[in-house]
C-alpha atoms as a PDB file:
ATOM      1  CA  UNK A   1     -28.447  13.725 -40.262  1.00  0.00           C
ATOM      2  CA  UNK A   2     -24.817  13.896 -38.863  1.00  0.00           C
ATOM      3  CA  UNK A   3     -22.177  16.309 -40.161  1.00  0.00           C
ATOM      4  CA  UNK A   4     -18.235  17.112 -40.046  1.00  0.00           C
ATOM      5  CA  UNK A   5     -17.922  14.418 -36.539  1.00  0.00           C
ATOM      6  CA  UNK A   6     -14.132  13.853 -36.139  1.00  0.00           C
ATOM      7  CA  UNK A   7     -14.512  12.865 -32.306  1.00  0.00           C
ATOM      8  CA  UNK A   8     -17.358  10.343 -30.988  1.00  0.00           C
ATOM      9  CA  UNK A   9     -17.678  10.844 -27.108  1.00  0.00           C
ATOM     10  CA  UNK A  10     -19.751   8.035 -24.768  1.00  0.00           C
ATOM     11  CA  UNK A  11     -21.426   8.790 -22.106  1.00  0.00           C
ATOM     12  CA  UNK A  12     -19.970   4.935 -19.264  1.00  0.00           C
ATOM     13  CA  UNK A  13     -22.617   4.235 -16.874  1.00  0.00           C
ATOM     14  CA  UNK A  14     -26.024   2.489 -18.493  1.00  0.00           C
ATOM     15  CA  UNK A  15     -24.822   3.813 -21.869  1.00  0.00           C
ATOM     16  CA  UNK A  16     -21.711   0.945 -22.396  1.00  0.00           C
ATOM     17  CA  UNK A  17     -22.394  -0.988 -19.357  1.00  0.00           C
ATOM     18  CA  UNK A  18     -25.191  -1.320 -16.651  1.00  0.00           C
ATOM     19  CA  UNK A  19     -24.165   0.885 -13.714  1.00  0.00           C
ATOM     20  CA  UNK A  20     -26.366  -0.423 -10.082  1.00  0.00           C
ATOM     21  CA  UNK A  21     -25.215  -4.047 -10.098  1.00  0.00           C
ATOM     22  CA  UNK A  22     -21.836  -2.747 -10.461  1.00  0.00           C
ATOM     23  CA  UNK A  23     -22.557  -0.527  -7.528  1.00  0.00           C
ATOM     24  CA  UNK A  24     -24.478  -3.122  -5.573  1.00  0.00           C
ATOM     25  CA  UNK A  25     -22.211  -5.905  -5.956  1.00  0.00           C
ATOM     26  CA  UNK A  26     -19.294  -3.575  -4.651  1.00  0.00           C
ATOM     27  CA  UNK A  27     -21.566  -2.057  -2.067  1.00  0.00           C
ATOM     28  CA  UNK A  28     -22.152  -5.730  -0.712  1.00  0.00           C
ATOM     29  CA  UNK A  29     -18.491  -6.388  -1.032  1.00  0.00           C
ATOM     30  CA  UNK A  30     -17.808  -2.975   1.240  1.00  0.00           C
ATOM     31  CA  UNK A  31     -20.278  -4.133   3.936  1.00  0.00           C
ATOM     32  CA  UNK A  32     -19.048  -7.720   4.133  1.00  0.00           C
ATOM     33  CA  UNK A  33     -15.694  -6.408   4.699  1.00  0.00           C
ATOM     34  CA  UNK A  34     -16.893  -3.924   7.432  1.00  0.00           C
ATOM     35  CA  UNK A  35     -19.018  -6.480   8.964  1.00  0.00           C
ATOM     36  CA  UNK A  36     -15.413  -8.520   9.511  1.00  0.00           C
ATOM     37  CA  UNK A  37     -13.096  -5.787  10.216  1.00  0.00           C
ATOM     38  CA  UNK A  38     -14.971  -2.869  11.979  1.00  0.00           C
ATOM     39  CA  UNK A  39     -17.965  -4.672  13.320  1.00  0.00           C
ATOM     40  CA  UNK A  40     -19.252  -1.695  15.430  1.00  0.00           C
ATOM     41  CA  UNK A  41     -20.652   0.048  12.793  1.00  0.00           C
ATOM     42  CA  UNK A  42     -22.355  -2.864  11.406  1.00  0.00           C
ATOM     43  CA  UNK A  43     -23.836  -3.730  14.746  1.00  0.00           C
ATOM     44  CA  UNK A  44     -25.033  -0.338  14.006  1.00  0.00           C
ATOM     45  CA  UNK A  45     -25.646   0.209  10.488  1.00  0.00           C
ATOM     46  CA  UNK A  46     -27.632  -2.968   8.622  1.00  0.00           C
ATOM     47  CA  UNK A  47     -26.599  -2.973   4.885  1.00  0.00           C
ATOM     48  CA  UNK A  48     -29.953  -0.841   4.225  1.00  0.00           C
ATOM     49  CA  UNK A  49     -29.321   1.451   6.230  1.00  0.00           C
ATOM     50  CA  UNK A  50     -25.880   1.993   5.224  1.00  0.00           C
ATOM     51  CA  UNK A  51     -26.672   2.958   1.766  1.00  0.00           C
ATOM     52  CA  UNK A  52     -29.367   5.127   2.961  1.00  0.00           C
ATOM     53  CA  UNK A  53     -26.880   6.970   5.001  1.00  0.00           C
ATOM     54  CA  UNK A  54     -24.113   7.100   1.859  1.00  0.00           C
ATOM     55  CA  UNK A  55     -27.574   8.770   0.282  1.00  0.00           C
ATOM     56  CA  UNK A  56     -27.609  11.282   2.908  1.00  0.00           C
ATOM     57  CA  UNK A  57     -23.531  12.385   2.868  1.00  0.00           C
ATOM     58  CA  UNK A  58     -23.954  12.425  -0.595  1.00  0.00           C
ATOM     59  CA  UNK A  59     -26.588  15.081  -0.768  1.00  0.00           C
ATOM     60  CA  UNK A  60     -25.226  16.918   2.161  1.00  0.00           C
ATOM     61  CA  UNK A  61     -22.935  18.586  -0.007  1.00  0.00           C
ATOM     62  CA  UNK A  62     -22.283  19.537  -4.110  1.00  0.00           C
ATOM     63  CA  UNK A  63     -18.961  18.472  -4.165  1.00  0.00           C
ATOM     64  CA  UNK A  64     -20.057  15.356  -3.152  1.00  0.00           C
ATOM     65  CA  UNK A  65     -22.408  14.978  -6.147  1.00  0.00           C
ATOM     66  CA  UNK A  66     -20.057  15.859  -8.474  1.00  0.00           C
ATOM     67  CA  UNK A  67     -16.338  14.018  -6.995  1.00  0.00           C
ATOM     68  CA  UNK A  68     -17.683  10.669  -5.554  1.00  0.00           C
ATOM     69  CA  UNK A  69     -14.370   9.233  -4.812  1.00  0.00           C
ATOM     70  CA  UNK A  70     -14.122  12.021  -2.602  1.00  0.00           C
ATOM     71  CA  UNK A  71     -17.863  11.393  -0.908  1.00  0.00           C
ATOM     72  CA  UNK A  72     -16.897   7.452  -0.537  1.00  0.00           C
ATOM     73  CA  UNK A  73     -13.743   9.066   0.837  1.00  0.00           C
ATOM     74  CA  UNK A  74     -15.049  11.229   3.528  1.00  0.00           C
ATOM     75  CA  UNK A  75     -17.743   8.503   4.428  1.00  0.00           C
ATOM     76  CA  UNK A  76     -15.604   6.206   5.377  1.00  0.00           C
ATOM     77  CA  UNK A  77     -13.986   8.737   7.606  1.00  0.00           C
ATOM     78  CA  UNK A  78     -17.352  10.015   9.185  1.00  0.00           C
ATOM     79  CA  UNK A  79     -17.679   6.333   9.944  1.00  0.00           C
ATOM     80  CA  UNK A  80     -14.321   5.696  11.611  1.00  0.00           C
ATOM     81  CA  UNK A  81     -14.499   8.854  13.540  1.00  0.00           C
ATOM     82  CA  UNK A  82     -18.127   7.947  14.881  1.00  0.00           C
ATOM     83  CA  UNK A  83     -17.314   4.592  15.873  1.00  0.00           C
ATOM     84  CA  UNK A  84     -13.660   5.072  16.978  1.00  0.00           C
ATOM     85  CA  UNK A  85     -11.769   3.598  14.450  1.00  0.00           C
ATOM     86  CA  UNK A  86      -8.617   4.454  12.498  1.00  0.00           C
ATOM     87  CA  UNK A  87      -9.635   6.825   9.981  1.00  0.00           C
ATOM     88  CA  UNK A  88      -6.957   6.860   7.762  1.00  0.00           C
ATOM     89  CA  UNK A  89      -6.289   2.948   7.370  1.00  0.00           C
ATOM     90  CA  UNK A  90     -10.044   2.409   7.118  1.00  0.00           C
ATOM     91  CA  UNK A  91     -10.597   4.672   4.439  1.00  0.00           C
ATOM     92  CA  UNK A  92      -7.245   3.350   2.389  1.00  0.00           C
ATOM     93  CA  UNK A  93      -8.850  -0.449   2.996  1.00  0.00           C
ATOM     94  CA  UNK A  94     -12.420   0.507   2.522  1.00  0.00           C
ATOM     95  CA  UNK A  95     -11.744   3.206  -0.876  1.00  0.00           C
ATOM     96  CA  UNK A  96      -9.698   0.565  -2.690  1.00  0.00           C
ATOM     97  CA  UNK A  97     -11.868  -2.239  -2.447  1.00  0.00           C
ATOM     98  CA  UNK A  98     -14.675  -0.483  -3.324  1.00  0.00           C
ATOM     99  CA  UNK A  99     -12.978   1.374  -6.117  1.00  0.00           C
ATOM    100  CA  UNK A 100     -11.666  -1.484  -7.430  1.00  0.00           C
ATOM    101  CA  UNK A 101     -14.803  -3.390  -7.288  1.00  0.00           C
ATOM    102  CA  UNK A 102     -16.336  -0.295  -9.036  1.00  0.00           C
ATOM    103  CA  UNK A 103     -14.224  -1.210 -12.423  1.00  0.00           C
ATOM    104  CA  UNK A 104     -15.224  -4.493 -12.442  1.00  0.00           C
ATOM    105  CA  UNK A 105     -17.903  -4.208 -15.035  1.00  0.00           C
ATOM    106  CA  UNK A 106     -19.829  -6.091 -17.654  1.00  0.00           C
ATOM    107  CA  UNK A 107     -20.420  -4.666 -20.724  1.00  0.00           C
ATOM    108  CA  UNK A 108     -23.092  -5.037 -23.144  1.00  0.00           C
ATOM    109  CA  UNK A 109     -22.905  -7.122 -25.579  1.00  0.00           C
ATOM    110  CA  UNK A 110     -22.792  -4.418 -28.593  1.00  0.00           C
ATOM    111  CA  UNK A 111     -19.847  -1.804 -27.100  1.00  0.00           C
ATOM    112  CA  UNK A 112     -17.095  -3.725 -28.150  1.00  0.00           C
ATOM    113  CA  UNK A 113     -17.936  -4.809 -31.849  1.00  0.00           C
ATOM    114  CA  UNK A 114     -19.357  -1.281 -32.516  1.00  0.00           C
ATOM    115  CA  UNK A 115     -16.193   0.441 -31.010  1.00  0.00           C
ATOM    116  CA  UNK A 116     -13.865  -1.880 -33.232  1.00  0.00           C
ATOM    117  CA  UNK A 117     -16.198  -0.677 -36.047  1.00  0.00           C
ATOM    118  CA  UNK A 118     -15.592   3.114 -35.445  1.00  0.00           C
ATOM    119  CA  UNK A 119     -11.965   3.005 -34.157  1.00  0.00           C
ATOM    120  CA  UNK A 120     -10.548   3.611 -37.227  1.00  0.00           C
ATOM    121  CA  UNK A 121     -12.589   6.133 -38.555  1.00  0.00           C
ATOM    122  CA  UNK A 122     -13.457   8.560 -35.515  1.00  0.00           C
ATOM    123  CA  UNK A 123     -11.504   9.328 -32.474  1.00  0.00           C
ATOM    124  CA  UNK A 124     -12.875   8.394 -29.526  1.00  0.00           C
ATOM    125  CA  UNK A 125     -13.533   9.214 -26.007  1.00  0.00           C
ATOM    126  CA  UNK A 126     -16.079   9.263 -22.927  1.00  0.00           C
ATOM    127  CA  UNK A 127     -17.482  12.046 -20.687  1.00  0.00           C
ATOM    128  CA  UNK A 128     -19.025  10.650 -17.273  1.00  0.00           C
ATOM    129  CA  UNK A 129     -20.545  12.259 -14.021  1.00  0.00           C
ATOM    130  CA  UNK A 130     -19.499   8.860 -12.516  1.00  0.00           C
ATOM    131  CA  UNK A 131     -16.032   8.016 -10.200  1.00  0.00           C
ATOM    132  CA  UNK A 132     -15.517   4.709 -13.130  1.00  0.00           C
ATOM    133  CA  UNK A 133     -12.202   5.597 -14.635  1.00  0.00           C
ATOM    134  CA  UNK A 134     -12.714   4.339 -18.394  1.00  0.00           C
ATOM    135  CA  UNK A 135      -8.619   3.952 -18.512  1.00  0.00           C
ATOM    136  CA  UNK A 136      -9.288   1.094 -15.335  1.00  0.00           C
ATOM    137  CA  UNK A 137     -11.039  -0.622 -18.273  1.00  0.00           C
ATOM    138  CA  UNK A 138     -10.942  -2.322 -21.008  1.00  0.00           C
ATOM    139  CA  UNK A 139     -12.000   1.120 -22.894  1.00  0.00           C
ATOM    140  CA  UNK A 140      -8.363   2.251 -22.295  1.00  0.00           C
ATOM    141  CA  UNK A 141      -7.536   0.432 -25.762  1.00  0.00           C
ATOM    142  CA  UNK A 142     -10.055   2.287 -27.467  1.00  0.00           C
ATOM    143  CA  UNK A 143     -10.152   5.900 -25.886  1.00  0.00           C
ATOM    144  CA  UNK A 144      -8.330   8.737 -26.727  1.00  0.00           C
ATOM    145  CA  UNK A 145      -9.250  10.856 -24.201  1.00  0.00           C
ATOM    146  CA  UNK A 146     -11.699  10.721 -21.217  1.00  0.00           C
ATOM    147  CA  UNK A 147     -13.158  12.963 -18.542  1.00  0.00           C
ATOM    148  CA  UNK A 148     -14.801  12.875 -15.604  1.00  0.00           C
ATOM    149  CA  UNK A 149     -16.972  15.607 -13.497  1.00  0.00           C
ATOM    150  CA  UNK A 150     -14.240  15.467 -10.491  1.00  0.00           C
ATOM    151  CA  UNK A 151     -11.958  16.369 -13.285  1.00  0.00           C
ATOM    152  CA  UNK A 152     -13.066  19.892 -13.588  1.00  0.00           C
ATOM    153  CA  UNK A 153     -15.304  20.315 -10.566  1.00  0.00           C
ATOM    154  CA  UNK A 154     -18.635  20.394 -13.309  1.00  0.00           C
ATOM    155  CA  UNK A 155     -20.958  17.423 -13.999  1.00  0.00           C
ATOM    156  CA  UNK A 156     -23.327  16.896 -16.780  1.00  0.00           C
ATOM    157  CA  UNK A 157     -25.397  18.439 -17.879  1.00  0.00           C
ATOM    158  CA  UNK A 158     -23.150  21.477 -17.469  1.00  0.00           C
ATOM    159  CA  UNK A 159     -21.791  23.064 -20.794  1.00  0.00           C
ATOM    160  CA  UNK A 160     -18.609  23.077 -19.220  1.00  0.00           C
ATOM    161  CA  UNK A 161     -17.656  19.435 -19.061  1.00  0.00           C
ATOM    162  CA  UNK A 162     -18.506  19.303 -22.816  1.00  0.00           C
ATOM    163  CA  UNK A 163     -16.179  22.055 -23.461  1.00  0.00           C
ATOM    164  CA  UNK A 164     -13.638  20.540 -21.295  1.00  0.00           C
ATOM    165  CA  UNK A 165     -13.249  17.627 -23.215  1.00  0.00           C
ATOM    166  CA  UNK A 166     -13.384  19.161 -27.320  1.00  0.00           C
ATOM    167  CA  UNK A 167     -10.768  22.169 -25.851  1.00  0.00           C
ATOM    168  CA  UNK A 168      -8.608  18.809 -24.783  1.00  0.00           C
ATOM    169  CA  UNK A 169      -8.938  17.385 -27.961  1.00  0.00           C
ATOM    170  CA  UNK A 170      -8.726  20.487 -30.093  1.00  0.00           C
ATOM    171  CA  UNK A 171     -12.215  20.403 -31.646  1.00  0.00           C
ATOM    172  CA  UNK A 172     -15.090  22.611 -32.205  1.00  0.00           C
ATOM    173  CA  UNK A 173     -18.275  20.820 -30.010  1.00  0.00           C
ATOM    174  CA  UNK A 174     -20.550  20.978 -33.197  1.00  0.00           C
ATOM    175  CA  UNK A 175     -17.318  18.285 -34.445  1.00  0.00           C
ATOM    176  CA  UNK A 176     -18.204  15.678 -31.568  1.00  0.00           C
ATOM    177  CA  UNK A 177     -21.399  13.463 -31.382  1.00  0.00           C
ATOM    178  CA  UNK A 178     -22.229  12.453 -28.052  1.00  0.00           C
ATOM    179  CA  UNK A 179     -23.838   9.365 -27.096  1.00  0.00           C
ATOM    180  CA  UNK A 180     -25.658   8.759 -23.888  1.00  0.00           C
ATOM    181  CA  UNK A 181     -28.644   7.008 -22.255  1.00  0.00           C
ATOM    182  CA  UNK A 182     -29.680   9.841 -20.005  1.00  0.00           C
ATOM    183  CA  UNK A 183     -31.991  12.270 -21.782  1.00  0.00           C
ATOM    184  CA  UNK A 184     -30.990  15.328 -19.315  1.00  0.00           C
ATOM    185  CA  UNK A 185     -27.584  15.016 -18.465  1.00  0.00           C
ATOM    186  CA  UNK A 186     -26.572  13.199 -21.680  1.00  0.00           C
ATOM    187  CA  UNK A 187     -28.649  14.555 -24.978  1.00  0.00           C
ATOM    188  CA  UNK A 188     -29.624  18.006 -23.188  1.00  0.00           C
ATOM    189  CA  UNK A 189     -26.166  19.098 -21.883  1.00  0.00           C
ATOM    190  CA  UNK A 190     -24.618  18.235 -25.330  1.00  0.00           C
ATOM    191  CA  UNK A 191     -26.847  19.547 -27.317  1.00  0.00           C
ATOM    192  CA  UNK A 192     -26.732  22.934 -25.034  1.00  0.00           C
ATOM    193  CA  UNK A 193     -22.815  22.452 -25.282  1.00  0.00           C
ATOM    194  CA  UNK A 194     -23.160  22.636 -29.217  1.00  0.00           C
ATOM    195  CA  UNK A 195     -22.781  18.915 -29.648  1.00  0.00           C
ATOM    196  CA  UNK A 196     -24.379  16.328 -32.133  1.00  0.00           C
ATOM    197  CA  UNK A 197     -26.531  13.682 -30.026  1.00  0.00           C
ATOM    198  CA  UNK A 198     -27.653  10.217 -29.879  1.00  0.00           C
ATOM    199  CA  UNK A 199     -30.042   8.938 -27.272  1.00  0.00           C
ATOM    200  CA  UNK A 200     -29.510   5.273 -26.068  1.00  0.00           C
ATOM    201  CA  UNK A 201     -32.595   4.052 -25.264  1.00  0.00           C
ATOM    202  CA  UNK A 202     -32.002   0.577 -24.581  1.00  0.00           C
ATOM    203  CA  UNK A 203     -35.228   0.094 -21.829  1.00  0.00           C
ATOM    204  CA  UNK A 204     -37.160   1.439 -24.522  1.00  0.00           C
ATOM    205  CA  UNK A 205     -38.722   4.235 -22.720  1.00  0.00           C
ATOM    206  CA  UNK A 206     -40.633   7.639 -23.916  1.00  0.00           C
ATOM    207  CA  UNK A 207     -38.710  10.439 -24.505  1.00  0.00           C
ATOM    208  CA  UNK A 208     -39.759  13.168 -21.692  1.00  0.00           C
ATOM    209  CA  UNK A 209     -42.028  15.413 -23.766  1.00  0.00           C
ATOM    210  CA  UNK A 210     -40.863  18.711 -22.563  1.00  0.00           C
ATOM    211  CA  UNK A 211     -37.304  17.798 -23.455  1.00  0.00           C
ATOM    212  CA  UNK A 212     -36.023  18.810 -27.218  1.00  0.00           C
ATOM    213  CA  UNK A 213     -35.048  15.235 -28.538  1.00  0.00           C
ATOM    214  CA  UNK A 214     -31.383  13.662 -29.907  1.00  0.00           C
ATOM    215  CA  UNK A 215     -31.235  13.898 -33.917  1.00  0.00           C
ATOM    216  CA  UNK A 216     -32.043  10.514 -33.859  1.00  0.00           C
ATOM    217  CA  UNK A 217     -32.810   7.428 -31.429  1.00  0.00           C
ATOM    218  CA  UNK A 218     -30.786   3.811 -30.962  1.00  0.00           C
ATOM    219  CA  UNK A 219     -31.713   0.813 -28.666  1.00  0.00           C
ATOM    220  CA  UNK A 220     -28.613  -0.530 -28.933  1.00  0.00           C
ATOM    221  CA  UNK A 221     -24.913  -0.042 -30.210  1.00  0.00           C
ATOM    222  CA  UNK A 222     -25.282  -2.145 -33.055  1.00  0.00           C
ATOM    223  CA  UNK A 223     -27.632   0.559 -34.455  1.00  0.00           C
ATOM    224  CA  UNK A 224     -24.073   3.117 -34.590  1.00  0.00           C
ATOM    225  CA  UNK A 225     -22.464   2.664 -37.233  1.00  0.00           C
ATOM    226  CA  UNK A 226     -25.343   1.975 -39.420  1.00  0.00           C
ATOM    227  CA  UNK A 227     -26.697   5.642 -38.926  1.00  0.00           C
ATOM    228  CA  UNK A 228     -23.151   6.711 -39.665  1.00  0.00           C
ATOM    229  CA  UNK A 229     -23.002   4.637 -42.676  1.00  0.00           C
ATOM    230  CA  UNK A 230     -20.454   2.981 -41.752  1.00  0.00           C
ATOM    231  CA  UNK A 231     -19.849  -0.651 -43.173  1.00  0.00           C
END
């Protein structure tokens, strides 16, 4: 099924961990701390409404979809500036407990076992659209290399952030398997990129029919190594 892999690339966010209650527990966190420090634009802004506004700056511009430190970044600012605040100490207190918050995430149950399992045999690394910095985490003991789309300016499921990571690494992409929960960004823009692919279905849902599938389906980690035949 699988061929020539020297490199085994994750995909971070619902793949080794469970992204929104990461997100919502450091969303809260950011509110709370508005609420006590900058109280005119909660007065304003209830918690709802706040993240339907971050929804809005988001898709008000591409960079912002692809470099999300930068979008929390220049939120904060629109904020400041709208309610007459100090932009730039807002946006230092208001980026760094969020981003901090951001790293502080549970994984499942499986990702460390499996990655002990494959350490020694593959190298390792992750490619993610998100603003999670897999050196923040415990992955940085595990990783050899990881990307993200603000790194190059290109998000999944563009070829390019594939490429970007096997040209660091010195590998053909046909040499990396790629392992990822999403079916477009994750198994389509590998595959396109030349890569071997593993969907991680762990909701258990249908694969979108109009989609070409991964070589070959897992609902959970655990399920790895066995399809690699490893012991």
């Amino acid at each position: 099924m699988f061929s020539n892999i020297s490199v085994i690339a994750f995909d971070l966010d619902d793949t080794l961990w469970p992204c929104m209650p990461t997100i919502h527990r450091a969303e809260k966190a950011t509110y709370d701390w508005l609420l006590q420090s900058y109280p005119r634009i909660t007065d304003y802004y209830s918690e709802q409404d706040l993240v339907k506004f971050r929804h809005g700056f988001m898709n008000s511009s591409e960079k912002y979809r692809i470099d999300l430190s930068l979008m929390r970044k220049d939120m904060l600012a629109a904020l400041a500036i709208e309610f007459d605040y100090e932009v730039e100490l807002m946006v230092e207190q208001g980026f760094e407990l969020f981003y901090r918050l951001r790293h502080d995430v549970s994984f499942y149950d499986d990702v460390f076992p499996v990655l002990d399992k494959l350490k020694g045999h593959y190298r390792l690394g992750s490619i993610s659209n998100g603003n999670a910095s897999a050196g923040l985490t415990a992955l940085n003991n595990y990783l050899d290399y990881y990307i993200n789309a603000a790194d190059i300016m290109k998000r999944k499921p563009d070829r390019e952030i594939f490429q970007a990571f096997c040209d660091f690494l010195k590998i053909k992409p046909q040499q990396c398997l790629y392992v990822g929960d999403d079916p477009v960004y994750d198994v389509v823009g590998a595959s396109r990129a030349g890569m071997q692919t593993i969907w991680v279905n762990r909701t258990y849902n249908i694969w979108p029919q109009e989609l070409y599938p991964a070589q070959a389906e897992i609902n959970n980690l655990h399920q790895l190594p066995e399809l690699l035949q490893i012991v």
